[in-house]
Protein backbone atom coordinates (compact mmCIF):
# COMPACT_ATOMS: atom_id res chain seq x y z
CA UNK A 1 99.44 11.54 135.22
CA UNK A 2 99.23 14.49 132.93
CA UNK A 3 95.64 13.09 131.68
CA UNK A 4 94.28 12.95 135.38
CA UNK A 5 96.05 16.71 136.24
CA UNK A 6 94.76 18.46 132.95
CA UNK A 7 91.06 16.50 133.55
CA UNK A 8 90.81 17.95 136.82
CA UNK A 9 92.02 21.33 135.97
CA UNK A 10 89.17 21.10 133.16
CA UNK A 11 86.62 20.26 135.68
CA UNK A 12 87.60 23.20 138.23
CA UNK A 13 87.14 25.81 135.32
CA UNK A 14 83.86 24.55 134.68
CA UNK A 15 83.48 25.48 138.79
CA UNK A 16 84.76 28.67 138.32
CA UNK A 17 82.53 29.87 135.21
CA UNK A 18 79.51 28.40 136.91
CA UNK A 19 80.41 30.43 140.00
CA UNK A 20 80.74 33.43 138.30
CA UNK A 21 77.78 33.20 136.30
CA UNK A 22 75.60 32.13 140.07
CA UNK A 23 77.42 35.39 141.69
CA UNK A 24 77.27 37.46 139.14
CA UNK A 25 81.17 38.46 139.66
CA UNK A 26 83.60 38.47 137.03
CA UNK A 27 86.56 36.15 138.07
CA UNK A 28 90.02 35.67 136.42
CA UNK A 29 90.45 32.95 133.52
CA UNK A 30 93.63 32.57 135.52
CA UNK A 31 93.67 29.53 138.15
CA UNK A 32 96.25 29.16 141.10
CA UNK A 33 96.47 25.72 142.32
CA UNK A 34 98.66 24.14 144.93
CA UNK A 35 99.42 20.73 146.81
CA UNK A 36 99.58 21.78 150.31
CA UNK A 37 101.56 19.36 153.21
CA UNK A 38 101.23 20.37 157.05
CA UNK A 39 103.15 18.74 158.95
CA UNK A 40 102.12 17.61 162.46
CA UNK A 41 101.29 21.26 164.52
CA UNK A 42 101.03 23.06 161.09
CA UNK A 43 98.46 26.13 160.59
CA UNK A 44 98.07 29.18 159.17
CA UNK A 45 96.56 31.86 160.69
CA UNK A 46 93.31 34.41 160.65
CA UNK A 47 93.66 35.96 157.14
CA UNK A 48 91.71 37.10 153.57
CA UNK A 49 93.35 36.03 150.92
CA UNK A 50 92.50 39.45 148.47
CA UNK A 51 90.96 42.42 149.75
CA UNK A 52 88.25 43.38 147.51
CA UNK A 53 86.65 45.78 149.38
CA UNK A 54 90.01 47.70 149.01
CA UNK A 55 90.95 46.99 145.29
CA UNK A 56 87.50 45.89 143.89
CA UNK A 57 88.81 45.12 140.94
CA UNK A 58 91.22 42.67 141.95
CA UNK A 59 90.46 38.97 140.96
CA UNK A 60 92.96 35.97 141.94
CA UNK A 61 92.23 34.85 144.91
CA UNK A 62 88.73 35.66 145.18
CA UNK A 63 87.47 32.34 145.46
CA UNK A 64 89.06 29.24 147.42
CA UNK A 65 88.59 25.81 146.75
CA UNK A 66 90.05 22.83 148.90
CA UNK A 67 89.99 19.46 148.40
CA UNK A 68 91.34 17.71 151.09
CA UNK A 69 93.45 14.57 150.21
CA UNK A 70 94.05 12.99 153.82
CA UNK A 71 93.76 9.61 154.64
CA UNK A 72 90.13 8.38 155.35
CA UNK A 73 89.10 8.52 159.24
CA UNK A 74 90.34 12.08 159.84
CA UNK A 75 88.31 12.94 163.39
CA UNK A 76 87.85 16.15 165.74
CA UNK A 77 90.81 14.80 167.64
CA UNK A 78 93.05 15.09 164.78
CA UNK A 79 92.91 19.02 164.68
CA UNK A 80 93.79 20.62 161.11
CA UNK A 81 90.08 21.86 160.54
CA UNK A 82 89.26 24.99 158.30
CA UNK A 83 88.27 27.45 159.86
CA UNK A 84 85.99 30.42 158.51
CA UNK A 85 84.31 33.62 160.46
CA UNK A 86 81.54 34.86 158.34
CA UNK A 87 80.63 38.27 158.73
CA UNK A 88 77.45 37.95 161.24
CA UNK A 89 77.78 34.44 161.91
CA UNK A 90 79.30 32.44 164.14
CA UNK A 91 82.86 30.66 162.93
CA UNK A 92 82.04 27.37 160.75
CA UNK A 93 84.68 24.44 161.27
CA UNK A 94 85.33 21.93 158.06
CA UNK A 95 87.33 19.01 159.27
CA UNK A 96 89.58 17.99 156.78
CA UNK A 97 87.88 14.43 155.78
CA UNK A 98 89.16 12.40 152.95
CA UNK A 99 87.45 13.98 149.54
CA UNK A 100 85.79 17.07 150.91
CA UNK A 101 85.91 19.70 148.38
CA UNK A 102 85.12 23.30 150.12
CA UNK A 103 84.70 26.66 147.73
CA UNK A 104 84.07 29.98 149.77
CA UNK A 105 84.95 33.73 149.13
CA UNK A 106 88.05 33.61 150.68
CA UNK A 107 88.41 37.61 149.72
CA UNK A 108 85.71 38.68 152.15
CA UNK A 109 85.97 35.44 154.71
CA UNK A 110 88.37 35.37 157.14
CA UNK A 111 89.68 31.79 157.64
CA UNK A 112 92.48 30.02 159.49
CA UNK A 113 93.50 26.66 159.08
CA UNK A 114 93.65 25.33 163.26
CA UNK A 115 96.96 23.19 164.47
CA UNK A 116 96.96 19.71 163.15
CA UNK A 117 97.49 16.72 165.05
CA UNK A 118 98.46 14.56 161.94
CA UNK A 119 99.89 15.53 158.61
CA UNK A 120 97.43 16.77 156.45
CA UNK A 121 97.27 17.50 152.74
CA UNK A 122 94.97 19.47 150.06
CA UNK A 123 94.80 20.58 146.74
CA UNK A 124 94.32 23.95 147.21
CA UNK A 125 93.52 26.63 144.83
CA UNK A 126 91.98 30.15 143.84
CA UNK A 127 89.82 31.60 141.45
């Protein structure tokens, strides 16, 4: 188990030096990384995880990354979906499918996770 854990935590700082070399923004060596269960009607609501534009030199939590670990056949119907308003854009829904890995700036994104219908579950961490 330890093997699998320390091969994926490898893999994710590969991510996170690769995304700070493409953005050109320094990011902590430091990783945060949780297994998240929400129960049926679980969410979590409109929020940025670190404001940068008010301590620019802050860095955990800049970056999110979610990989969702449901069972395969997760639909519309089943709620739980991600949630992100991009400044300028319209909001973007991610349903939370079986294997879908998402990485956005969740320190200048606002993002909500929306009421699920069935228990859902991530690995969810920052950069």
């Amino acid at each position: 188990l330890w093997d699998a854990f320390y091969a994926v935590w490898e893999r994710l700082d590969l991510v996170r030096q690769e995304l700070s070399a493409a953005l050109g923004r320094e990011m902590s060596t430091e990783m945060e990384l949780h297994y998240v269960r929400y129960p049926v009607g679980g969410y979590y609501r409109r929020h940025v995880d670190e404001d940068l534009d008010a301590n620019p030199r802050a860095l955990t939590r800049a970056i999110s990354f979610i990989c969702y670990l449901n069972k395969p056949g997760w639909c519309a119907a089943d709620g739980g979906e991600l949630r992100s308003y991009p400044p300028g854009e319209p909001p973007s829904d991610v349903l939370p499918e079986s294997g879908t890995l998402v990485v956005f700036d969740s320190a200048r994104v606002e993002h909500e996770v929306q009421p699920t219908g069935k228990e859902r579950l991530a690995l969810v961490g920052w950069f």
